[in-house]
Protein backbone atom coordinates (compact mmCIF):
# COMPACT_ATOMS: atom_id res chain seq x y z
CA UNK A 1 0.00 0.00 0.00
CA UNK A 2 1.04 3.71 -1.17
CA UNK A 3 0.59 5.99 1.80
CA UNK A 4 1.56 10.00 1.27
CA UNK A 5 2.14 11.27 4.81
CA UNK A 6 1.39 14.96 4.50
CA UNK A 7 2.82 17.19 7.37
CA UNK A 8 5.54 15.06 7.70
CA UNK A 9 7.94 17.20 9.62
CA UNK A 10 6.09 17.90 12.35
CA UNK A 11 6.25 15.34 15.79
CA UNK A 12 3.52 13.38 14.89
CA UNK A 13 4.54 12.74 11.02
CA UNK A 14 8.18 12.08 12.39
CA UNK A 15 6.81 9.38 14.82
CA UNK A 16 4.74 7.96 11.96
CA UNK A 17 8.18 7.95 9.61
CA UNK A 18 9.61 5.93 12.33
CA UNK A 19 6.95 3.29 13.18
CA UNK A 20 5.77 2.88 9.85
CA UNK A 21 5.18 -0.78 8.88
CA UNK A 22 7.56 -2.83 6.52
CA UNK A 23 4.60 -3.54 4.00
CA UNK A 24 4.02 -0.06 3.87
CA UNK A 25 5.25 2.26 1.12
CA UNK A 26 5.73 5.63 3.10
CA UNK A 27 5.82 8.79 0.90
CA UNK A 28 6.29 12.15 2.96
CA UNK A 29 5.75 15.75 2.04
CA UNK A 30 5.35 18.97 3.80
CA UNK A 31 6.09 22.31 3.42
CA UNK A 32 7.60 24.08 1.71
CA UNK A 33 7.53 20.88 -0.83
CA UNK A 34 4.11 21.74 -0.96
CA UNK A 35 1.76 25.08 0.52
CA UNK A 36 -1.01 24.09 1.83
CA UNK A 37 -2.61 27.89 1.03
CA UNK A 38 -2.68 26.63 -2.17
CA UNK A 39 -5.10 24.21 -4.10
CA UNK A 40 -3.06 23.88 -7.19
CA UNK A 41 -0.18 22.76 -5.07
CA UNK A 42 -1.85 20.59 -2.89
CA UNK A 43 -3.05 19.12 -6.13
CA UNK A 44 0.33 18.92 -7.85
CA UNK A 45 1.67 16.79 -4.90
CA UNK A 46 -1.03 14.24 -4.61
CA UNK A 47 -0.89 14.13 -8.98
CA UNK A 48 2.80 13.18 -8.18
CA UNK A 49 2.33 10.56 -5.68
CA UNK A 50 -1.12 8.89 -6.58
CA UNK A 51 -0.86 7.60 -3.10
CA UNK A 52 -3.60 4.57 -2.12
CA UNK A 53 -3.86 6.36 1.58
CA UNK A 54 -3.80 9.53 3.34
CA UNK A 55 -2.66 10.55 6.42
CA UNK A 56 -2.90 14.28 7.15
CA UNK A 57 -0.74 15.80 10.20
CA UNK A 58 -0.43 19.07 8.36
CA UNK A 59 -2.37 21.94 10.55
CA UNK A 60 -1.75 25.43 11.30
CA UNK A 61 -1.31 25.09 15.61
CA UNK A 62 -0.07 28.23 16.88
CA UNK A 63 -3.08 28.67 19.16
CA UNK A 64 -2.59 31.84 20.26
CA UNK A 65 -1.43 33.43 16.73
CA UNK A 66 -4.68 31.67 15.45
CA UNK A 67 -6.58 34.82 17.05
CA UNK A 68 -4.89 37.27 15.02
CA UNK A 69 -3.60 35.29 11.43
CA UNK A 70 -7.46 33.54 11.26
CA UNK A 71 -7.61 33.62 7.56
CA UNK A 72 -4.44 31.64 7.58
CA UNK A 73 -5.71 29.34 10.26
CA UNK A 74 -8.79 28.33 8.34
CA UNK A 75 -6.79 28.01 4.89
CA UNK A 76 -4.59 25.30 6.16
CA UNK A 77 -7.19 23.90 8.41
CA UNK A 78 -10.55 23.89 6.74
CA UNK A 79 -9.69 25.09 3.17
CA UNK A 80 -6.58 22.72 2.50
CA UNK A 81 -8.46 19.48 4.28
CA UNK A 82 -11.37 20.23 1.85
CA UNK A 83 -9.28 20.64 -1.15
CA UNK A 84 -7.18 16.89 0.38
CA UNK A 85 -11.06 15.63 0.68
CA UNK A 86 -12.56 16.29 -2.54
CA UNK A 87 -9.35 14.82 -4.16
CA UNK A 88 -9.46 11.98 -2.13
CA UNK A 89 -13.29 11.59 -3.31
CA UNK A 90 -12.82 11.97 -6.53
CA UNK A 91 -9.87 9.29 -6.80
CA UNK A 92 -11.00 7.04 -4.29
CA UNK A 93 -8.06 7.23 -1.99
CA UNK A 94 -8.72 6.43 1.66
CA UNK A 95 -7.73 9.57 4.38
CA UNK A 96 -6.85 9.58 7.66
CA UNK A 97 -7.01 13.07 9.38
CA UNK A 98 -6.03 14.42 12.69
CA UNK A 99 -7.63 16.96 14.75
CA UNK A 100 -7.89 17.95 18.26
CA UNK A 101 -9.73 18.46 21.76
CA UNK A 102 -10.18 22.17 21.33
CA UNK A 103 -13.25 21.38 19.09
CA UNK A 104 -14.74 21.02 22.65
CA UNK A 105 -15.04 24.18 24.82
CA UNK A 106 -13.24 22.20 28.19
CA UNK A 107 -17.14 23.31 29.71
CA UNK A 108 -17.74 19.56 31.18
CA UNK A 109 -17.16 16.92 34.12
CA UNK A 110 -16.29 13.79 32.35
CA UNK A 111 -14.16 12.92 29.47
CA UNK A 112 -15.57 14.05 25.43
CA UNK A 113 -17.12 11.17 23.80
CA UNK A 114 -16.47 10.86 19.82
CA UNK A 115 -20.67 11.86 19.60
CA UNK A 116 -20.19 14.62 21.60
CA UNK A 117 -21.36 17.88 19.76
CA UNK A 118 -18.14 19.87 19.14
CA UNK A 119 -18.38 23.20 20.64
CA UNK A 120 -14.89 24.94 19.87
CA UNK A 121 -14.06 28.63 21.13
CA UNK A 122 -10.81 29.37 19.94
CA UNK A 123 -10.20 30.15 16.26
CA UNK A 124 -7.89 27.34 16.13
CA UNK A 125 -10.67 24.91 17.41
CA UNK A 126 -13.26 26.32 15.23
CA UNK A 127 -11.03 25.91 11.84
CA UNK A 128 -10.42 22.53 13.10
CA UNK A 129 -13.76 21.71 13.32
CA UNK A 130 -14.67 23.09 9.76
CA UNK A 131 -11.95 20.70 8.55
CA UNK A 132 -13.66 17.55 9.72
CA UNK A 133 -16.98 18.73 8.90
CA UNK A 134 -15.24 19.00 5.79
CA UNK A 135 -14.41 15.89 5.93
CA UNK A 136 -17.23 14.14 7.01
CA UNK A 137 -19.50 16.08 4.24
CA UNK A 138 -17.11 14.80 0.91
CA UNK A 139 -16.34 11.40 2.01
CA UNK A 140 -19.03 10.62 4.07
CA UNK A 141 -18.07 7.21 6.31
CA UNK A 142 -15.04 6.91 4.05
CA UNK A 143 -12.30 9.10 5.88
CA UNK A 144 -10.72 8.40 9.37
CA UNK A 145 -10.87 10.93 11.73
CA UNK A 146 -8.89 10.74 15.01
CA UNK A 147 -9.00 13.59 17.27
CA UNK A 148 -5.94 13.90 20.01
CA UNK A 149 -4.17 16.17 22.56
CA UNK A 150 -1.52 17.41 24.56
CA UNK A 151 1.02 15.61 22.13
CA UNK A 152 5.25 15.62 23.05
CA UNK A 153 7.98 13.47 21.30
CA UNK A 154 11.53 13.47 21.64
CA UNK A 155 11.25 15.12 18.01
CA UNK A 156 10.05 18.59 17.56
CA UNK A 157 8.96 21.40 20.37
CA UNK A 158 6.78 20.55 22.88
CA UNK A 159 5.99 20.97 26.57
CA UNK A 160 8.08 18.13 28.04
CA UNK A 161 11.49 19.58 26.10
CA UNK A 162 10.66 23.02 27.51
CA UNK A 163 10.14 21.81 30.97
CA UNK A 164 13.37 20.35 30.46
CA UNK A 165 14.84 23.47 29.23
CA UNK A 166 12.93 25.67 32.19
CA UNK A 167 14.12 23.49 34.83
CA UNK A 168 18.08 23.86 34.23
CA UNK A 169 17.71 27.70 33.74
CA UNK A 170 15.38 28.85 36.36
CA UNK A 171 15.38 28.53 40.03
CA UNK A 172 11.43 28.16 40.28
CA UNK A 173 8.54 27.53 37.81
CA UNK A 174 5.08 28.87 38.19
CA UNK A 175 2.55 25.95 36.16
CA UNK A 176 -0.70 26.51 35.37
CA UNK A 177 -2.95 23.61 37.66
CA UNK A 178 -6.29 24.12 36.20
CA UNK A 179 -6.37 23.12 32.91
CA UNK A 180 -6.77 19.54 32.70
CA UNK A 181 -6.26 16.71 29.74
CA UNK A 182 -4.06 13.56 28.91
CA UNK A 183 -0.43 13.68 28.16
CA UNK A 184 0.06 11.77 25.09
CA UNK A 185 3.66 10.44 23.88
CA UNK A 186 3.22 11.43 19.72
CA UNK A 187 4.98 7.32 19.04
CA UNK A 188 1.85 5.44 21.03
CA UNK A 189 -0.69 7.29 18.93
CA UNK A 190 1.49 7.19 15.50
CA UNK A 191 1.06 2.97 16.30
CA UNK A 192 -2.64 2.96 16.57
CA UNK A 193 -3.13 5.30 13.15
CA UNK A 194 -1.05 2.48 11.45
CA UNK A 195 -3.75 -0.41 12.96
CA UNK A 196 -6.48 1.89 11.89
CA UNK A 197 -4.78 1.76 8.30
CA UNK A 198 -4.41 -1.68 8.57
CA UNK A 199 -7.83 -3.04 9.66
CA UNK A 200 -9.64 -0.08 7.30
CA UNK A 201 -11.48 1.50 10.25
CA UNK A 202 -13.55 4.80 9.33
CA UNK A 203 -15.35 7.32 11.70
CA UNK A 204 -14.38 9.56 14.58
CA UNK A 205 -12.17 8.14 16.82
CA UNK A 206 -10.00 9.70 20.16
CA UNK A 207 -6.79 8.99 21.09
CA UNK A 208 -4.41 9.88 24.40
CA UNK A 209 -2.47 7.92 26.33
CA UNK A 210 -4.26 6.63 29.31
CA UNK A 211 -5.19 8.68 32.68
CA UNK A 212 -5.25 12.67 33.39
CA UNK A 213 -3.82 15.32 34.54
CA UNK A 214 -2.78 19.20 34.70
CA UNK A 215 -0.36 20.71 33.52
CA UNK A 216 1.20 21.09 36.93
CA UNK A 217 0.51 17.29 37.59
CA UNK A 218 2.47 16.81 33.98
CA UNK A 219 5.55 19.09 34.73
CA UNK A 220 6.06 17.38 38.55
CA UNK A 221 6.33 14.16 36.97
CA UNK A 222 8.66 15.54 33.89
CA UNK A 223 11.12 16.91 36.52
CA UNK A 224 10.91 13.31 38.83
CA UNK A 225 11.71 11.41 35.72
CA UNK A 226 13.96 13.47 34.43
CA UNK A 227 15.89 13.84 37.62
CA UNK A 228 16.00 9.77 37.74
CA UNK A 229 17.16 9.58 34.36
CA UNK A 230 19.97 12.22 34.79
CA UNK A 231 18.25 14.69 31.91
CA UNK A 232 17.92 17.53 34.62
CA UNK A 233 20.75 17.42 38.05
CA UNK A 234 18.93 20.11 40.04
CA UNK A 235 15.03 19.67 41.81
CA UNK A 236 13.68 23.12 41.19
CA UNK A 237 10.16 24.67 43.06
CA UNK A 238 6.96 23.48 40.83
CA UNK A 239 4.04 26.23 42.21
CA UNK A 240 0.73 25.65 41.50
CA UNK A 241 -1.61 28.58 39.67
CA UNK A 242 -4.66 29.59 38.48
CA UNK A 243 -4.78 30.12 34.48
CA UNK A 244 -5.37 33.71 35.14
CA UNK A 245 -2.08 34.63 36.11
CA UNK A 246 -1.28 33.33 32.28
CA UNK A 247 -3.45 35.32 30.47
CA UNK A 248 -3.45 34.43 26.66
CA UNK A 249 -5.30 35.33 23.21
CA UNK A 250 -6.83 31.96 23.01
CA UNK A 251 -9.14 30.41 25.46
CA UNK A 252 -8.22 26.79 26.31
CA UNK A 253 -10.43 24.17 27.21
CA UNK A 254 -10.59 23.98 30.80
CA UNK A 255 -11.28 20.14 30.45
CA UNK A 256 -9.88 18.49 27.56
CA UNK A 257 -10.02 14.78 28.17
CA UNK A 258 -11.05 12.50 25.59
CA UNK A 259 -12.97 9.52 25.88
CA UNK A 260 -11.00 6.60 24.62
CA UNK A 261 -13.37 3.44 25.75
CA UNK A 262 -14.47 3.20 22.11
CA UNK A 263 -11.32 3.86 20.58
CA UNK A 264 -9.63 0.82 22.64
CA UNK A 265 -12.33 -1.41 22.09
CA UNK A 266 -12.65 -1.21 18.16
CA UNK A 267 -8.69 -1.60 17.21
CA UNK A 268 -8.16 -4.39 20.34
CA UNK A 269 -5.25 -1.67 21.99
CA UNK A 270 -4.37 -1.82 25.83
CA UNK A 271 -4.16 1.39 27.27
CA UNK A 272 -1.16 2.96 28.45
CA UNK A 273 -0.98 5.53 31.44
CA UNK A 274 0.45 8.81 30.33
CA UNK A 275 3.50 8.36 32.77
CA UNK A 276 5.06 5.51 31.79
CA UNK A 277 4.73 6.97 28.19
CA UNK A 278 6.40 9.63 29.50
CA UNK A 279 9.43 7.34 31.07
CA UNK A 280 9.62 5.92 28.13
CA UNK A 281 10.21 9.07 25.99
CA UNK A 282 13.07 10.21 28.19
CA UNK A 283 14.93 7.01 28.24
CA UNK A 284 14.76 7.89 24.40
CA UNK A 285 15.58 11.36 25.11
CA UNK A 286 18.53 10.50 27.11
């Protein structure tokens, strides 16, 4: 099986390079190989490749920068998926896309169920959601969508490598403790989007790694593993505070958990708590 990996640089698309299957034939591409503000190049590079599957990483995630470039935002996030849709309609090519928790507003008590009615507040979240409507509307049950969150690989920026970075330049850290969601190491989700491939599973899906936590729960346990593993030599103060102290252009879900039950139970998977993903990733890391 062809498979064009678009937004192949990113953490995700790196993890997927590296756990890619031996039957597979991986074909990667992301900017600037090809703009994804453009239909005629998004076109050009799926003419090239003729690929049998999908997988789109390729999103425009500054958050906060979402608020003020929103016409870029919803080119690369609605426009561009629609264009990768219609294509993948029209040539009967099977895609996988990838969204996120902030198509729910964080406004609930128990983790977002894949029928859940979206209810995004941020611009990002809102052109995210336009892309799998997008989605859903040209290919009908034919596409794969898998929605995810709080993502960190040893590839790539991400919260656990600044934590790292924080924590052997400052003498104290102040972490926001009430925004809550699942860590998720970017190589356990890249595996299950490969057993979706392979048992040709459609619909909305979520992925994280098991459990939950804050962000102040997530950086405590950074800095204890990291200490272990030698990454960090110095135990630094981790304060607890309100959100409000970190005011941002964005609003982020105060709850972004994802309900995985149904996830789990349709590719066969057994969970795996979000810290000893995280271990796991430093042992890499170190």
């Amino acid at each position: 099986m062809k498979v064009l990996l678009l937004g192949a640089n990113g953490q995700l698309g790196w993890e997927l390079k590296r756990s890619c299957p031996a039957k597979i034939n991986l074909i990667t591409c992301d900017y600037p190989k090809v703009d994804f503000c453009s239909q005629t190049s998004i076109n050009e590079c799926l003419n090239t490749y003729q690929p049998d599957c999908i997988i789109n990483c390729a999103a425009y995630t500054a958050v906060d920068l979402a608020e003020q470039e929103s016409k870029t935002a919803f080119k690369v996030n609605h426009e561009a998926v629609a264009d990768i849709a219609h294509y993948a309609a029209k040539n009967n090519i099977r895609l996988v896309h990838i969204s996120t928790d902030y198509v729910f507003n964080g406004e609930n008590f128990k983790p977002w169920t894949h029928v859940d009615t979206p209810c995004p507040e941020s611009v990002y979240g809102k052109s995210k959601l336009k892309g799998e409507i997008a989605v859903q509307e040209i290919l009908k049950d034919k596409a794969l969508i898998i929605r995810t969150g709080w993502l960190y690989s040893s590839h790539g920026k991400n919260f656990v490598k600044t934590m790292l970075k924080l924590m052997t330049e400052k003498e104290s850290l102040n972490i926001v403790d009430d925004q809550i969601g699942t860590p998720t190491w970017a190589h356990g989700l890249s595996k299950a989007i490969w057993k979706f491939i392979e048992q040709k599973i459609t619909g909305i899906f979520h992925w994280t790694d098991a459990g939950v936590a804050s962000w102040y729960d997530f950086a405590v346990a950074i800095q204890k593993e990291a200490l272990e593993t030698g990454l960090i030599s110095k135990n630094i103060p981790l304060l607890p505070v309100p959100s409000k102290q970190f005011p941002t252009p964005a609003k982020r879900p105060f709850y972004g958990v994802l309900d995985k039950n149904y996830t789990w139970e349709t590719i066969e998977i057994t969970p795996v708590h979000w810290q000893v993903q995280l271990i796991a990733m430093l042992k890499e890391l170190n």
